[in-house]
C-alpha atoms as a PDB file:
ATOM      1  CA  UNK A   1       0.000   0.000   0.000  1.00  0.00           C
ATOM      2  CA  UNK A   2       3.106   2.249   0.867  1.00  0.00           C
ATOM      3  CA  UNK A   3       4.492   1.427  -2.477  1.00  0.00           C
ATOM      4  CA  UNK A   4       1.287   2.190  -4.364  1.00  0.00           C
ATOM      5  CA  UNK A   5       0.485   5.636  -2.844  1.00  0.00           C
ATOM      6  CA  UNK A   6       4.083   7.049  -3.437  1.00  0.00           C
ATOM      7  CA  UNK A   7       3.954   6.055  -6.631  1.00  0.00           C
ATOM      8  CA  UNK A   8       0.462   7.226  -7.330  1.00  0.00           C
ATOM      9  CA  UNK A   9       1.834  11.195  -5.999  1.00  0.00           C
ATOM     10  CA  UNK A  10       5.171  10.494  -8.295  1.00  0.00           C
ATOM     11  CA  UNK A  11       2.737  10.043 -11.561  1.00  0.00           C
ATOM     12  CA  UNK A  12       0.393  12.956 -10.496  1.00  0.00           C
ATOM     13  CA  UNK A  13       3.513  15.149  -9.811  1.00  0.00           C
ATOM     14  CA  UNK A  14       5.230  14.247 -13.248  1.00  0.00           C
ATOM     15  CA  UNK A  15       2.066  14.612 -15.104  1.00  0.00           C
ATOM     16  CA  UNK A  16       1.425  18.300 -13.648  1.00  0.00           C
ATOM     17  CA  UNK A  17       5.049  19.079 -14.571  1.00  0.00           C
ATOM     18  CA  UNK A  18       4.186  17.830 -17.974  1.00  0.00           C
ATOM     19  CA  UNK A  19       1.140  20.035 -18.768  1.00  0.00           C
ATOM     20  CA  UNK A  20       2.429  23.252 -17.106  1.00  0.00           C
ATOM     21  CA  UNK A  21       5.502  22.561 -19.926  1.00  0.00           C
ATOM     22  CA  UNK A  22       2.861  22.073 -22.262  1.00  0.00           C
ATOM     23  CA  UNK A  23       0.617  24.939 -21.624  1.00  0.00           C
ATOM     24  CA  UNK A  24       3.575  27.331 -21.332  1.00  0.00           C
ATOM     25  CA  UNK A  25       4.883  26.523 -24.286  1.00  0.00           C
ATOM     26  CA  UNK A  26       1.863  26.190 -26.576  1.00  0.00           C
ATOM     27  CA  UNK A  27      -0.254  29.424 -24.463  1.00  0.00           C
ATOM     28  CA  UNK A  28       2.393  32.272 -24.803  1.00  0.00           C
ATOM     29  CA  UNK A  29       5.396  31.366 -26.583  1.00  0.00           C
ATOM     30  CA  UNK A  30       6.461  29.644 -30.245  1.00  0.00           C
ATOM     31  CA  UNK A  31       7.938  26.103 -30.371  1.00  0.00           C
ATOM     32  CA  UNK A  32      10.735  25.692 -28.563  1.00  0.00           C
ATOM     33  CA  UNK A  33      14.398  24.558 -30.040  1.00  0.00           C
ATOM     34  CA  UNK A  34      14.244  21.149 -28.540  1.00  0.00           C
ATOM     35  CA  UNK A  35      17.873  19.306 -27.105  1.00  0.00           C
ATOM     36  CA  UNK A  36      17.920  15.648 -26.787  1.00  0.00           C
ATOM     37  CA  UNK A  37      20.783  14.028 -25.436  1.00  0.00           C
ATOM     38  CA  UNK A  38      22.152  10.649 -23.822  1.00  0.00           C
ATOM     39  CA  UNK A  39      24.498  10.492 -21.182  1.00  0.00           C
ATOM     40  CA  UNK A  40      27.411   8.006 -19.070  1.00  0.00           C
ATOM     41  CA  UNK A  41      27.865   9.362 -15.812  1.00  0.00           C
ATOM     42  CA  UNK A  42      30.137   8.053 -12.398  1.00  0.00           C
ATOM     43  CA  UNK A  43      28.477   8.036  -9.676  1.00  0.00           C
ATOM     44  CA  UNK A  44      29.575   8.182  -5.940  1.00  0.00           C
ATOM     45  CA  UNK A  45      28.392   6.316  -3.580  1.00  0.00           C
ATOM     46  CA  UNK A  46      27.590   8.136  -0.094  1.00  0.00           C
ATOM     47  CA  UNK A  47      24.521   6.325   0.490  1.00  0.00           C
ATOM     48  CA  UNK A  48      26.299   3.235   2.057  1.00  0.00           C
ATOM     49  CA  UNK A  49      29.411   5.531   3.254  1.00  0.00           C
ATOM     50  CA  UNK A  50      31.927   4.156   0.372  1.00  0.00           C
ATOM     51  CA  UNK A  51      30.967   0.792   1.008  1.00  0.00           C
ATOM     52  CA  UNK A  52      29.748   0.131  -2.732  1.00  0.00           C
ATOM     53  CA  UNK A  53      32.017   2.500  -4.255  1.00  0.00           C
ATOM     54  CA  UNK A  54      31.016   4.090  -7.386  1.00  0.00           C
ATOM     55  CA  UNK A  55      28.906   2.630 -10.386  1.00  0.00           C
ATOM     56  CA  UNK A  56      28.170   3.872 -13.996  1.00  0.00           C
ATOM     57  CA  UNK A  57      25.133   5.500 -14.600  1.00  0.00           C
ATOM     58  CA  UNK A  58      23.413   5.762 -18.194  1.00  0.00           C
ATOM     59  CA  UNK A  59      20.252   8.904 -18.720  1.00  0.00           C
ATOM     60  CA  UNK A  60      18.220  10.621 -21.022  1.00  0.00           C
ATOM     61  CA  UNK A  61      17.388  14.445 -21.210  1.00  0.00           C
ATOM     62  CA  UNK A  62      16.087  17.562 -23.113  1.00  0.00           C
ATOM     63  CA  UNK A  63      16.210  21.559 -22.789  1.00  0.00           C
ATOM     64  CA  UNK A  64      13.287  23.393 -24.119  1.00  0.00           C
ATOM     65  CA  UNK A  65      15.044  27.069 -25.579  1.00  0.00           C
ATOM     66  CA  UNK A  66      12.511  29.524 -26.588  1.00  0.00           C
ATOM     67  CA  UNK A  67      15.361  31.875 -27.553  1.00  0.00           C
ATOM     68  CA  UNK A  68      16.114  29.788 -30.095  1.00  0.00           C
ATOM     69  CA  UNK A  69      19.864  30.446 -30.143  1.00  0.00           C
ATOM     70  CA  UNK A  70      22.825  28.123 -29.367  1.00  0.00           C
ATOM     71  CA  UNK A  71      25.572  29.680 -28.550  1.00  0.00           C
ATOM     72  CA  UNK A  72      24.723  33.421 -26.571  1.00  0.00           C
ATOM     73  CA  UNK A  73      24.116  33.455 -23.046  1.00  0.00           C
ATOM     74  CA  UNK A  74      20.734  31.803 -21.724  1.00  0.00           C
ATOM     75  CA  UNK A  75      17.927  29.800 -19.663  1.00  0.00           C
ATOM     76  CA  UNK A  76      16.865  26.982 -21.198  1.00  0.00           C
ATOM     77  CA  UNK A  77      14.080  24.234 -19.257  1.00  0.00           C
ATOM     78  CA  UNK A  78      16.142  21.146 -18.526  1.00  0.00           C
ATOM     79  CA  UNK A  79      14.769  17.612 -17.141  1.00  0.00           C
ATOM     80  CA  UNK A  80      16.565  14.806 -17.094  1.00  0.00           C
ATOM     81  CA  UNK A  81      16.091  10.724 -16.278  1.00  0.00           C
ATOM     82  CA  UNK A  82      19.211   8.879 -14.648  1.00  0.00           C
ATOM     83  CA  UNK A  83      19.543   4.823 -13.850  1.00  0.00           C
ATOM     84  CA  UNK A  84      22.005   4.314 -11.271  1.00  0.00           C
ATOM     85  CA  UNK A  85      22.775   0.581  -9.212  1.00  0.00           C
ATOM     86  CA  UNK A  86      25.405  -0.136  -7.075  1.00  0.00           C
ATOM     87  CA  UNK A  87      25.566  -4.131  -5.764  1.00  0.00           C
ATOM     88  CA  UNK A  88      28.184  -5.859  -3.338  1.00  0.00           C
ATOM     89  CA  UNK A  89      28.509  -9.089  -1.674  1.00  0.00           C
ATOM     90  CA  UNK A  90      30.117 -11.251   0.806  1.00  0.00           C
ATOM     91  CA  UNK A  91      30.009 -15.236   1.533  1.00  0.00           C
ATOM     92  CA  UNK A  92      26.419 -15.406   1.992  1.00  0.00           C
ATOM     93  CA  UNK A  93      24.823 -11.812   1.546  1.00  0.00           C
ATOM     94  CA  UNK A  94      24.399 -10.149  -1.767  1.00  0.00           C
ATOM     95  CA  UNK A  95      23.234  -5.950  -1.695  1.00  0.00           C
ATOM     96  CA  UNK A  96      22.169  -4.419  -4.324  1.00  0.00           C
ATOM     97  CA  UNK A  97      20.472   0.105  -4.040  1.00  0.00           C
ATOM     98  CA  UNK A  98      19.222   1.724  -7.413  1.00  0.00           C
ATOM     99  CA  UNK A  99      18.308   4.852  -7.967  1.00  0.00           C
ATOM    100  CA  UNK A 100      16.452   6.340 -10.661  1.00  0.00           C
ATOM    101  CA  UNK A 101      16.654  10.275 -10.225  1.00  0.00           C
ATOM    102  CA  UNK A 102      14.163  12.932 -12.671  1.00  0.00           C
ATOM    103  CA  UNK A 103      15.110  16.274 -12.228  1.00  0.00           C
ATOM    104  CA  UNK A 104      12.978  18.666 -13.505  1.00  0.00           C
ATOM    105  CA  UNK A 105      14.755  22.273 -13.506  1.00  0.00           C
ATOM    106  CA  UNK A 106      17.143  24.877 -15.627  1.00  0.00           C
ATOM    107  CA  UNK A 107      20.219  25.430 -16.912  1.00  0.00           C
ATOM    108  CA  UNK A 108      21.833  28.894 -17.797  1.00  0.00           C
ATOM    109  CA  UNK A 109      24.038  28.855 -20.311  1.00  0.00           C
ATOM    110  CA  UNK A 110      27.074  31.367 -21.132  1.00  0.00           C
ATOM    111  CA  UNK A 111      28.604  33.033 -24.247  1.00  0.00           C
ATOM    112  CA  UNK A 112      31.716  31.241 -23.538  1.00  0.00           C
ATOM    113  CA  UNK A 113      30.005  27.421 -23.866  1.00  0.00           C
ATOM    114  CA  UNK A 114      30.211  27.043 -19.739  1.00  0.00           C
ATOM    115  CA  UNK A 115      26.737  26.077 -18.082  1.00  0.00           C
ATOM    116  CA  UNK A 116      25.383  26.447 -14.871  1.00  0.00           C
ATOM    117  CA  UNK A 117      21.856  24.655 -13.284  1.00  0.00           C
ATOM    118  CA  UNK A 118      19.800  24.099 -10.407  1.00  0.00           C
ATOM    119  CA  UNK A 119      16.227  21.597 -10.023  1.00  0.00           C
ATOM    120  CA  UNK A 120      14.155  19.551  -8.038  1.00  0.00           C
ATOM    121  CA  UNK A 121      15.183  16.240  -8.296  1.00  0.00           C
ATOM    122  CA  UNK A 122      12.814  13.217  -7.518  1.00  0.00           C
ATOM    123  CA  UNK A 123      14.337   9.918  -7.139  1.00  0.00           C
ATOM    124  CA  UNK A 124      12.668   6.244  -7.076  1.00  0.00           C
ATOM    125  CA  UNK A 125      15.314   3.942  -4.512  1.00  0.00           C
ATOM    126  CA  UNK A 126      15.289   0.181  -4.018  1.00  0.00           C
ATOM    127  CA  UNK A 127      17.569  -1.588  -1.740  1.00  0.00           C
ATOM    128  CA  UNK A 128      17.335  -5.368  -1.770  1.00  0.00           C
ATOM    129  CA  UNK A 129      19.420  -7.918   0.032  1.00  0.00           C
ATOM    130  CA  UNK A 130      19.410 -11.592   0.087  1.00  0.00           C
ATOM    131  CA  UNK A 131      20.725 -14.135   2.182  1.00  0.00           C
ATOM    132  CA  UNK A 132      21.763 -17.883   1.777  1.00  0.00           C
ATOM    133  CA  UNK A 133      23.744 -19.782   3.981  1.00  0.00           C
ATOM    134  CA  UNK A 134      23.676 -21.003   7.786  1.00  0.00           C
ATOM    135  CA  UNK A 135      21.776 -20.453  10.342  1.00  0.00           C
ATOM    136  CA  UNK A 136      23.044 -20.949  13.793  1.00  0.00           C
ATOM    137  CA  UNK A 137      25.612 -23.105  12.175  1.00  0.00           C
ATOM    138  CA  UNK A 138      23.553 -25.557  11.629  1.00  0.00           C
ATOM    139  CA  UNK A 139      20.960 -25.430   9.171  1.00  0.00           C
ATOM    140  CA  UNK A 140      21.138 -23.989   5.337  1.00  0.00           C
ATOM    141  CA  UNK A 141      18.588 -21.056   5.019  1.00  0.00           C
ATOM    142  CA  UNK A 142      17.774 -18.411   2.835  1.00  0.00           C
ATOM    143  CA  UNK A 143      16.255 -14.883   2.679  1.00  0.00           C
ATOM    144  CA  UNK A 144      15.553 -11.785   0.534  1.00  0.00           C
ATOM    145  CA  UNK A 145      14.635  -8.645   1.704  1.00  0.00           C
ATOM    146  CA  UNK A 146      13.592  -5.217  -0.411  1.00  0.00           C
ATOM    147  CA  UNK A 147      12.400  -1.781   0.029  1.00  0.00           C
ATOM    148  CA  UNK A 148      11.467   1.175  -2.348  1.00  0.00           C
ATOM    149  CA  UNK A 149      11.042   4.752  -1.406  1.00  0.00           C
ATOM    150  CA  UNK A 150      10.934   8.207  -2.980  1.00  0.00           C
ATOM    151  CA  UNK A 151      12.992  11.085  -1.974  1.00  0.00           C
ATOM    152  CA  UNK A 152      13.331  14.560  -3.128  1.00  0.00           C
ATOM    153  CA  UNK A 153      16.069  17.461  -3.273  1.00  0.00           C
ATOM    154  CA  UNK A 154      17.775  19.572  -4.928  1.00  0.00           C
ATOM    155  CA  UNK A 155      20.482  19.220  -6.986  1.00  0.00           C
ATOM    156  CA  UNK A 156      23.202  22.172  -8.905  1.00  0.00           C
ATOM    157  CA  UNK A 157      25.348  21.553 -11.264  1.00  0.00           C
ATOM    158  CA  UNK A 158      27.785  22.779 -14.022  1.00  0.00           C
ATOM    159  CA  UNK A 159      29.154  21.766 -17.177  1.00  0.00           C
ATOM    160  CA  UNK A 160      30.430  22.476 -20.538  1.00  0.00           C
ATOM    161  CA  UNK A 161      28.921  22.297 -24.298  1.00  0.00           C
ATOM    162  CA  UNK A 162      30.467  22.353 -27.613  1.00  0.00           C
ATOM    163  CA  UNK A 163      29.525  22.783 -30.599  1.00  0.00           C
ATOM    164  CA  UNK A 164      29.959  19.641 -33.474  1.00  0.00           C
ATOM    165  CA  UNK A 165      28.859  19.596 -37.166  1.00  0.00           C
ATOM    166  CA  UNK A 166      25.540  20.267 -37.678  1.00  0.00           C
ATOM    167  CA  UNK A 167      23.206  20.076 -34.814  1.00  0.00           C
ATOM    168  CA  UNK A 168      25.212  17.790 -32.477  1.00  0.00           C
ATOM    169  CA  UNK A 169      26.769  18.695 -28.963  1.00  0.00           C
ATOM    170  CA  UNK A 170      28.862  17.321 -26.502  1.00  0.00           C
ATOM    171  CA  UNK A 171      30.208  17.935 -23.556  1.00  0.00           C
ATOM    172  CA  UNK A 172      31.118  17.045 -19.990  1.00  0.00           C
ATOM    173  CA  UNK A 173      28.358  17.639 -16.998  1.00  0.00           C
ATOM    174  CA  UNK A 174      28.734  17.408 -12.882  1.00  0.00           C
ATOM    175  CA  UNK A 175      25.875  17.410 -10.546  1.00  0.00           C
ATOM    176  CA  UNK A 176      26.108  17.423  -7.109  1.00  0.00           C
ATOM    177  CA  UNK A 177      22.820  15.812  -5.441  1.00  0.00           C
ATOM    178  CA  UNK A 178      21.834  17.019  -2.359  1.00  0.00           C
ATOM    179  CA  UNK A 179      18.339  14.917  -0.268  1.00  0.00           C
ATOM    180  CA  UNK A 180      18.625  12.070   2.236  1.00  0.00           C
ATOM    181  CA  UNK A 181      21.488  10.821   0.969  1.00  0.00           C
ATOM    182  CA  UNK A 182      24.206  13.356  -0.743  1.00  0.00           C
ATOM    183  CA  UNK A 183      26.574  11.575  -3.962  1.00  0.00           C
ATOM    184  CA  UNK A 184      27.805  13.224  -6.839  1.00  0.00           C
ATOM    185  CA  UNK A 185      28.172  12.353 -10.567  1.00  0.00           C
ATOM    186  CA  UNK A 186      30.051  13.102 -13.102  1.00  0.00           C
ATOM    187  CA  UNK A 187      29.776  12.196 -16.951  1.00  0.00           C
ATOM    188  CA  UNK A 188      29.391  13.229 -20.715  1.00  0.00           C
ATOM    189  CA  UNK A 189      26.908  13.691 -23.040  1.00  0.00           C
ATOM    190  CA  UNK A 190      25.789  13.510 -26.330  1.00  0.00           C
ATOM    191  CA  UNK A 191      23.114  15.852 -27.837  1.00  0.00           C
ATOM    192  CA  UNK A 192      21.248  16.904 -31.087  1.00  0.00           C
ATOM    193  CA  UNK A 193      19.127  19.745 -31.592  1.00  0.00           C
ATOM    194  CA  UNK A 194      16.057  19.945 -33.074  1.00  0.00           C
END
């Protein structure tokens, strides 16, 4: 029931994000210049106080620009979709925590390529553990455990774009998450614009 209810306010929250975007864009302004992009990222672990260490992190994202220009100083709407897992294990016990961070905020970008943001970030977590081996030293047993959750914070960041041929971008990107549990990540990117 837990499970269901969070995820029932994560949908309604997403899809209000969604329609404000929509009605903004489509009520006042033109079309947008659209920026897709995919991205590798490192990720810290500080959730488990180095006890993972880091993992490799794969995402999606897109900036809405109604200026319309690429390469002068400005705001665009940025939102992005992250898939991180960490996993460890000893004789018996195997860990595994994933996280699966949106962030929904902007990004202001400078003449000289240089970019600076700041959002919300929501973030889906699952721990599971399992357990096989003795117990009491006497009898073989085994056991699995899991939790999910949803956190929120904020999280700033900074990066830099260049310019390729044609519409294609790349560039390098670090976020530093702040909520319940702090990490940071660090990672390039690929992008086209539409």
């Amino acid at each position: 029931m837990y499970y269901e209810d969070n995820m029932n306010k994560l949908i309604w929250f997403v899809a209000a994000i969604i329609c404000i975007n929509v009605a903004f864009a489509e009520g006042t302004l033109a079309s947008p210049l659209v920026t897709i992009d995919g991205a590798v990222s490192l990720s810290s672990d500080s959730y488990w106080d180095d006890e993972f260490g880091n993992t490799i992190g794969y995402g999606v994202g897109a900036n809405l620009d109604w200026s319309k220009t690429k390469r002068d100083a400005r705001v665009v709407m940025r939102t992005d979709l992250s898939y991180e897992k960490w996993k460890n294990s000893t004789t018996y016990t195997t860990w595994s925590f994933t996280k699966i961070p949106l962030f929904l905020g902007v990004r202001f970008y400078t003449p000289w390529y240089v970019f600076i943001e700041g959002g919300l970030e929501v973030v889906y977590e699952e721990w599971k553990s399992s357990y096989t081996g003795p117990l009491f030293g006497i009898l073989s047993t085994g056991s699995n455990n899991s939790s999910r959750s949803y956190t929120a914070g904020f999280a700033p960041g900074i990066g830099v774009e260049f310019p390729l041929s044609g519409n294609m971008t790349c560039g390098i990107h670090a976020r530093y998450h702040v909520g319940p549990d702090f990490h940071g990540t660090l990672g390039g990117f690929v992008g086209y614009h539409f």
